[in-house]
N, C-alpha and C. Protein backbone atom coordinates (compact mmCIF):
# COMPACT_ATOMS: atom_id res chain seq x y z
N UNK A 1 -22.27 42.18 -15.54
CA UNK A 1 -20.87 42.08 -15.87
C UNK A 1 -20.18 41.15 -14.87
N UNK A 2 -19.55 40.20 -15.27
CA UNK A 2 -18.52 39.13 -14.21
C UNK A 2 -17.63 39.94 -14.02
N UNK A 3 -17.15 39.88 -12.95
CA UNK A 3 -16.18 40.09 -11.89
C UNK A 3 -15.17 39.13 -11.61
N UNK A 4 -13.60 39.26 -11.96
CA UNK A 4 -12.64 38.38 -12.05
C UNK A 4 -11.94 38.77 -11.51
N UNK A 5 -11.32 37.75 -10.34
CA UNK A 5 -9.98 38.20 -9.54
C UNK A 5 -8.76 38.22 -10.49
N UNK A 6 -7.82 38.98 -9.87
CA UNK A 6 -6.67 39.62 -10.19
C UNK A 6 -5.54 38.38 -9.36
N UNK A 7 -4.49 38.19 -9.96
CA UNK A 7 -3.33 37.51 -9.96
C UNK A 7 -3.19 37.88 -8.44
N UNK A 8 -2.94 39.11 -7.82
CA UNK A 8 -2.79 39.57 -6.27
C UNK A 8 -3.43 39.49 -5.77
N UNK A 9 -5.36 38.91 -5.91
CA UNK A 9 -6.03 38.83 -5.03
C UNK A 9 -6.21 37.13 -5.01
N UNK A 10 -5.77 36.21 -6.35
CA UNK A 10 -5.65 35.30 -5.84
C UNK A 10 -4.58 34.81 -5.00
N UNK A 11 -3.03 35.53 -5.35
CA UNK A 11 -1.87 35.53 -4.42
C UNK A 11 -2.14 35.74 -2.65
N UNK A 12 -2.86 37.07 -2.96
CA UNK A 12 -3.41 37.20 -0.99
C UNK A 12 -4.40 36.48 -0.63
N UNK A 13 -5.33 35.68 -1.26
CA UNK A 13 -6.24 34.51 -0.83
C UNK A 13 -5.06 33.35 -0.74
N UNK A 14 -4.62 33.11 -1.27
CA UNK A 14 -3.71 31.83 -1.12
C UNK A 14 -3.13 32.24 0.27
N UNK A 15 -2.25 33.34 0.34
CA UNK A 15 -1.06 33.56 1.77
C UNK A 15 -2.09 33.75 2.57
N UNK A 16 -3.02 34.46 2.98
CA UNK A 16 -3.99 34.61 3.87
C UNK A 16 -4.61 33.07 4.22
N UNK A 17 -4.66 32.08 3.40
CA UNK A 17 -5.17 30.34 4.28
C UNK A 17 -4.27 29.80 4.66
N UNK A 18 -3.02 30.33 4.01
CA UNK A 18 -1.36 29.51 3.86
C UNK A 18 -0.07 30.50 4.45
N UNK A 19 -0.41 31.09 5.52
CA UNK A 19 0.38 32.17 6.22
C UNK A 19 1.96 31.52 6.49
N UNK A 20 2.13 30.25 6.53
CA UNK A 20 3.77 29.55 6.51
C UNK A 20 4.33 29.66 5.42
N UNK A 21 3.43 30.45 4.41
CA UNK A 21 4.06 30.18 2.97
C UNK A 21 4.79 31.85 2.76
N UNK A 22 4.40 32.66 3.23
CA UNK A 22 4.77 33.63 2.80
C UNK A 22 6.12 33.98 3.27
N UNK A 23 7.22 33.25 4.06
CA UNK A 23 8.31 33.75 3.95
C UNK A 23 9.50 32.91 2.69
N UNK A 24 8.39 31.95 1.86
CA UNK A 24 9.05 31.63 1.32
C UNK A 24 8.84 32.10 -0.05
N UNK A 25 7.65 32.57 -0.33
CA UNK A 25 7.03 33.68 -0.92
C UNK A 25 8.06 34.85 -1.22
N UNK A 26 8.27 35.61 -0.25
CA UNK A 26 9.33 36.67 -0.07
C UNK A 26 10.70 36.65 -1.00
N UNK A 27 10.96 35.22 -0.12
CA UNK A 27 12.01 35.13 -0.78
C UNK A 27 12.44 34.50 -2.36
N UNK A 28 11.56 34.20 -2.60
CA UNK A 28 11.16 33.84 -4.20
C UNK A 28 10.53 34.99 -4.98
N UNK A 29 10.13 35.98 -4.83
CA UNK A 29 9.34 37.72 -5.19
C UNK A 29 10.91 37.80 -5.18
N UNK A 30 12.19 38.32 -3.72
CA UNK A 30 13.13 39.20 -4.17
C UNK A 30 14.51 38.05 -5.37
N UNK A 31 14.42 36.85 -5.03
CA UNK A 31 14.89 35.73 -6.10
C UNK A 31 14.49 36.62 -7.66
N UNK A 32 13.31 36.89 -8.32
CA UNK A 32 13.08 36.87 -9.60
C UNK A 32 13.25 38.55 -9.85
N UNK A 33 12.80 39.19 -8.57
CA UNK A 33 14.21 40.63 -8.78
C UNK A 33 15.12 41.06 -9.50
N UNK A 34 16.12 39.79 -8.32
CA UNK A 34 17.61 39.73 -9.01
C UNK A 34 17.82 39.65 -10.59
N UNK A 35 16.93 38.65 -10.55
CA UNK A 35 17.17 38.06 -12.23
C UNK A 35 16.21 39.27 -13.12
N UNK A 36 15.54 39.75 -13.05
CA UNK A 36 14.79 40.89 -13.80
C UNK A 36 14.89 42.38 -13.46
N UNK A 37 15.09 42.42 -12.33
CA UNK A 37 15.57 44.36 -12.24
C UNK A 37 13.83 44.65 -12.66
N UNK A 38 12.88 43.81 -12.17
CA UNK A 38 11.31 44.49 -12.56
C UNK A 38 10.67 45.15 -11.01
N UNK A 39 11.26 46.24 -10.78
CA UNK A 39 10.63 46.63 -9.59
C UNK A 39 8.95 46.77 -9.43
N UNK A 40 8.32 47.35 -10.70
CA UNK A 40 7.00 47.25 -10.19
C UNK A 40 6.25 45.33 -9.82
N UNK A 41 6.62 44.21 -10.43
CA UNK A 41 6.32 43.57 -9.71
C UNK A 41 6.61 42.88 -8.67
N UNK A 42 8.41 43.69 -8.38
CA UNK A 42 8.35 43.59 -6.82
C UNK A 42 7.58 44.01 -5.82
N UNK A 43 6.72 45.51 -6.00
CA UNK A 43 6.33 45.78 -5.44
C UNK A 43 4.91 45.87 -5.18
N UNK A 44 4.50 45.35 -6.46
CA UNK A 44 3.23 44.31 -6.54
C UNK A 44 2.99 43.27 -5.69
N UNK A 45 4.12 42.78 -5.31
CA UNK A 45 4.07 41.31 -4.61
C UNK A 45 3.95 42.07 -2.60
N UNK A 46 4.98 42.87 -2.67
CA UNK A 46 5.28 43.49 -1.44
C UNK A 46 3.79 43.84 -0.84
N UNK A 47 3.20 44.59 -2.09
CA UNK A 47 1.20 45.42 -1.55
C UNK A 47 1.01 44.10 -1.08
N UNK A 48 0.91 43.07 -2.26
CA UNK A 48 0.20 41.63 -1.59
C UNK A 48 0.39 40.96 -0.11
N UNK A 49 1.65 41.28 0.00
CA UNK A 49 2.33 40.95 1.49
C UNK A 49 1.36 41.72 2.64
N UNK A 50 1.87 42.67 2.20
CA UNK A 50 1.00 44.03 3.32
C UNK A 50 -0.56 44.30 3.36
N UNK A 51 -0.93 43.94 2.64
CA UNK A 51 -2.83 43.68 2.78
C UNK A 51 -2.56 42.39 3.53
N UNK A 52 -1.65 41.31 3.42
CA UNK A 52 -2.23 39.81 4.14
C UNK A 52 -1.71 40.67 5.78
N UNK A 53 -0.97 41.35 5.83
CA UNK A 53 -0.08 41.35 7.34
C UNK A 53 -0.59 42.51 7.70
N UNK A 54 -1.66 43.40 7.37
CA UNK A 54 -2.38 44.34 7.47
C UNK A 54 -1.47 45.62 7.72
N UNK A 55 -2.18 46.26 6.17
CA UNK A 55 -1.47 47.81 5.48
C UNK A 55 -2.00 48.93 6.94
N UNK A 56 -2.35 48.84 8.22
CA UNK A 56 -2.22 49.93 8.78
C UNK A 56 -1.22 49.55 9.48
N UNK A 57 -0.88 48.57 10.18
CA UNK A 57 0.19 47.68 10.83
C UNK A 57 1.02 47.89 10.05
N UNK A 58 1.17 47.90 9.06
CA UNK A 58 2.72 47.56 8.50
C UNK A 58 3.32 49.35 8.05
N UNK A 59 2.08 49.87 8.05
CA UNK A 59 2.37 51.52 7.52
C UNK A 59 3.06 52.56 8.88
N UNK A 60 2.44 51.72 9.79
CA UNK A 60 2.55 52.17 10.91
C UNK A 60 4.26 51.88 11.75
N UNK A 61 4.25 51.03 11.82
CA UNK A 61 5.58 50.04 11.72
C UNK A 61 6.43 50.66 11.19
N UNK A 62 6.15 51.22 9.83
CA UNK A 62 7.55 51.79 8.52
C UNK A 62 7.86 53.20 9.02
N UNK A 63 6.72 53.72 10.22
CA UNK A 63 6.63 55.17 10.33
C UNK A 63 6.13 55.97 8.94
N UNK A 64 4.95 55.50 8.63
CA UNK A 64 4.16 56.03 7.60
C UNK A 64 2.93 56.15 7.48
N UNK A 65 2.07 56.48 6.71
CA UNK A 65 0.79 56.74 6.94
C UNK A 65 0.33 55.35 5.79
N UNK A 66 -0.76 55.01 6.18
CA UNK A 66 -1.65 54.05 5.07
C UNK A 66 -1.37 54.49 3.64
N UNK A 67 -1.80 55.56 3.43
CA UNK A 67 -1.76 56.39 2.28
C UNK A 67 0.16 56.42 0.94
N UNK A 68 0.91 56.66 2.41
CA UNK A 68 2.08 56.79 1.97
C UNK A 68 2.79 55.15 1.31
N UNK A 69 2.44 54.60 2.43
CA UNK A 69 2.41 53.19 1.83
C UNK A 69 2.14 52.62 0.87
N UNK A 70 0.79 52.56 0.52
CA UNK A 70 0.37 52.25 -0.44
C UNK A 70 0.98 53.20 -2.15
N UNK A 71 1.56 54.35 -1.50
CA UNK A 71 1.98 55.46 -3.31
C UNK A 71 3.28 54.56 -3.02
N UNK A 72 4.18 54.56 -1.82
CA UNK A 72 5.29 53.62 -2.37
C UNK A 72 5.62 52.49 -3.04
N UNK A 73 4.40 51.52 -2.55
CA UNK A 73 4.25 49.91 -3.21
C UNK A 73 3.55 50.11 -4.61
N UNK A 74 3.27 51.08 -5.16
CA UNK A 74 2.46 51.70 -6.41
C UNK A 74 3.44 51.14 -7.45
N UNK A 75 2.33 50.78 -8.84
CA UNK A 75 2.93 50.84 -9.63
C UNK A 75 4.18 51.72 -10.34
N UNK A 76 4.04 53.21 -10.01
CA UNK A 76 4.50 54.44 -9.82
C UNK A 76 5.26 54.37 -9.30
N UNK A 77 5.26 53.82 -7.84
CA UNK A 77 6.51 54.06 -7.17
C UNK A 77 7.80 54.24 -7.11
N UNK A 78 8.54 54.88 -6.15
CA UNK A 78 10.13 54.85 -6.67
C UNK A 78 10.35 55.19 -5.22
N UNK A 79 9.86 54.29 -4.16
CA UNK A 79 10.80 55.26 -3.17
C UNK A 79 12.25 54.52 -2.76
N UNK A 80 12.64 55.44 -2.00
CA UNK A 80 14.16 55.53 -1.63
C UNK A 80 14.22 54.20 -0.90
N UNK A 81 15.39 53.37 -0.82
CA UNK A 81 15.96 52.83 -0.37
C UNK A 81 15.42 52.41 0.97
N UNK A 82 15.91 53.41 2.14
CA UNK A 82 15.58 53.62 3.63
C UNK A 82 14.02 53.31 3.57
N UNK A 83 13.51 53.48 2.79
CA UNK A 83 11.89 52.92 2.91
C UNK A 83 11.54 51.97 2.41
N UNK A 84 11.87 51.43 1.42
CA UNK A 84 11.73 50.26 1.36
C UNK A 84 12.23 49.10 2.30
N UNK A 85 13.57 49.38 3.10
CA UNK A 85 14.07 48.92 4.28
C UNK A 85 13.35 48.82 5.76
N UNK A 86 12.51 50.38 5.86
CA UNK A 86 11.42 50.26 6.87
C UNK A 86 10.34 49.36 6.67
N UNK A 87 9.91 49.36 5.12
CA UNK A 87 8.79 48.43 4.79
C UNK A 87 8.79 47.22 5.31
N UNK A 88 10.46 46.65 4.58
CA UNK A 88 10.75 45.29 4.77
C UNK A 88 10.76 44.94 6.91
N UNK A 89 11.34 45.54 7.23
CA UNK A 89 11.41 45.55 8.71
C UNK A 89 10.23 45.27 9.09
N UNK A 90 9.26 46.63 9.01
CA UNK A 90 7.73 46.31 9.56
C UNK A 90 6.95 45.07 9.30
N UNK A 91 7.42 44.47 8.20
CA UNK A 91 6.82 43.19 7.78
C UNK A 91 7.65 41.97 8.68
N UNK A 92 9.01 42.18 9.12
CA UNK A 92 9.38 41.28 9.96
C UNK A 92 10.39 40.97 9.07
N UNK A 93 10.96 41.67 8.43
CA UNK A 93 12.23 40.59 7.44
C UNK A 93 13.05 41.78 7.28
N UNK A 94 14.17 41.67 6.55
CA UNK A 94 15.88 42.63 6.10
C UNK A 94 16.12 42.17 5.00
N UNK A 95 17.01 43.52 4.53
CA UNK A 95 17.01 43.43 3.37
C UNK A 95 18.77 42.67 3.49
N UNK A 96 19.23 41.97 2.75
CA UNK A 96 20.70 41.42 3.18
C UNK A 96 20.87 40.73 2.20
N UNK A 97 22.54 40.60 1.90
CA UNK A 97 23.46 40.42 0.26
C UNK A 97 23.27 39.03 0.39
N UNK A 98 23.47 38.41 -0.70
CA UNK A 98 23.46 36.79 -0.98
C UNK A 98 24.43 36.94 -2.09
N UNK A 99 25.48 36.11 -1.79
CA UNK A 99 26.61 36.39 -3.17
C UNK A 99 26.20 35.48 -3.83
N UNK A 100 26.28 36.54 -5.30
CA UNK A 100 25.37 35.75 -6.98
C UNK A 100 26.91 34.51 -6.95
N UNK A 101 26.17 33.70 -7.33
CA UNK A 101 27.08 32.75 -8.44
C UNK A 101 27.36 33.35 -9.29
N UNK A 102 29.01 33.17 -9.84
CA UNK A 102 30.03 34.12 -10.51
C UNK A 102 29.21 34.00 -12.21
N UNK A 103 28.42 33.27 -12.27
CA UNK A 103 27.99 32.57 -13.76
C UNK A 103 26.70 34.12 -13.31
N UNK A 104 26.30 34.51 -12.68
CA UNK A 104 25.42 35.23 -12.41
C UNK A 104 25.63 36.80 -12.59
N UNK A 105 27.16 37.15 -11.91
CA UNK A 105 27.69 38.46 -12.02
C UNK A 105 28.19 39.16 -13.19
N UNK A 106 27.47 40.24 -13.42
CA UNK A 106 27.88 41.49 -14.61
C UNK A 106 28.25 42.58 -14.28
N UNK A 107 29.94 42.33 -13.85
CA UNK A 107 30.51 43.22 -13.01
C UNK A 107 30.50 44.61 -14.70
N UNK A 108 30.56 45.50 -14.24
CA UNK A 108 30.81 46.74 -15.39
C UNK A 108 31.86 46.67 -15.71
């Protein structure tokens, strides 16, 4: 049976030869966010981050266990806010507002 990489393992082979790329990476993952409200492949992208910047380091960092880490960045996932904020920290980045272009905003 062939064996075929996955979209995230070619994503973390790429950032893992190309480590200058991933803060621009970041910010292009929370860019298509905005515009989609698709959290699981935000947080698809985030696992990818954290295997290149190593998931005990970064679990550790968030004040979490490997384990916990990884159910948060889960397809499944839903965690709170404050952890996803530790995540982002341990990885070296913040979470912070960028005002949408008014052509962008759907105030209620």
């Amino acid at each position: 049976m062939r064996s075929y990489r996955t979209l995230g393992d070619f994503e973390e082979g790429y950032l893992r030869d190309h480590p200058e790329e991933v803060d621009d990476y970041i910010t292009i993952l929370f860019d298509e966010y905005a515009q989609s409200g698709d959290a699981a492949a935000l947080f698809s992208s985030l696992r990818v981050v954290s295997r290149v910047k190593g998931v005990s380091r970064i679990a550790e960092a968030a004040g979490m266990s490997r384990k916990g880490l990884q159910k948060a960045l889960s397809e499944d996932g839903n965690p709170e806010f404050a952890r996803v904020n530790a995540i982002m920290r341990a990885m070296g980045y913040r979470l912070a507002p960028q005002k949408l272009d008014p052509s962008e905003h759907h105030a209620p």
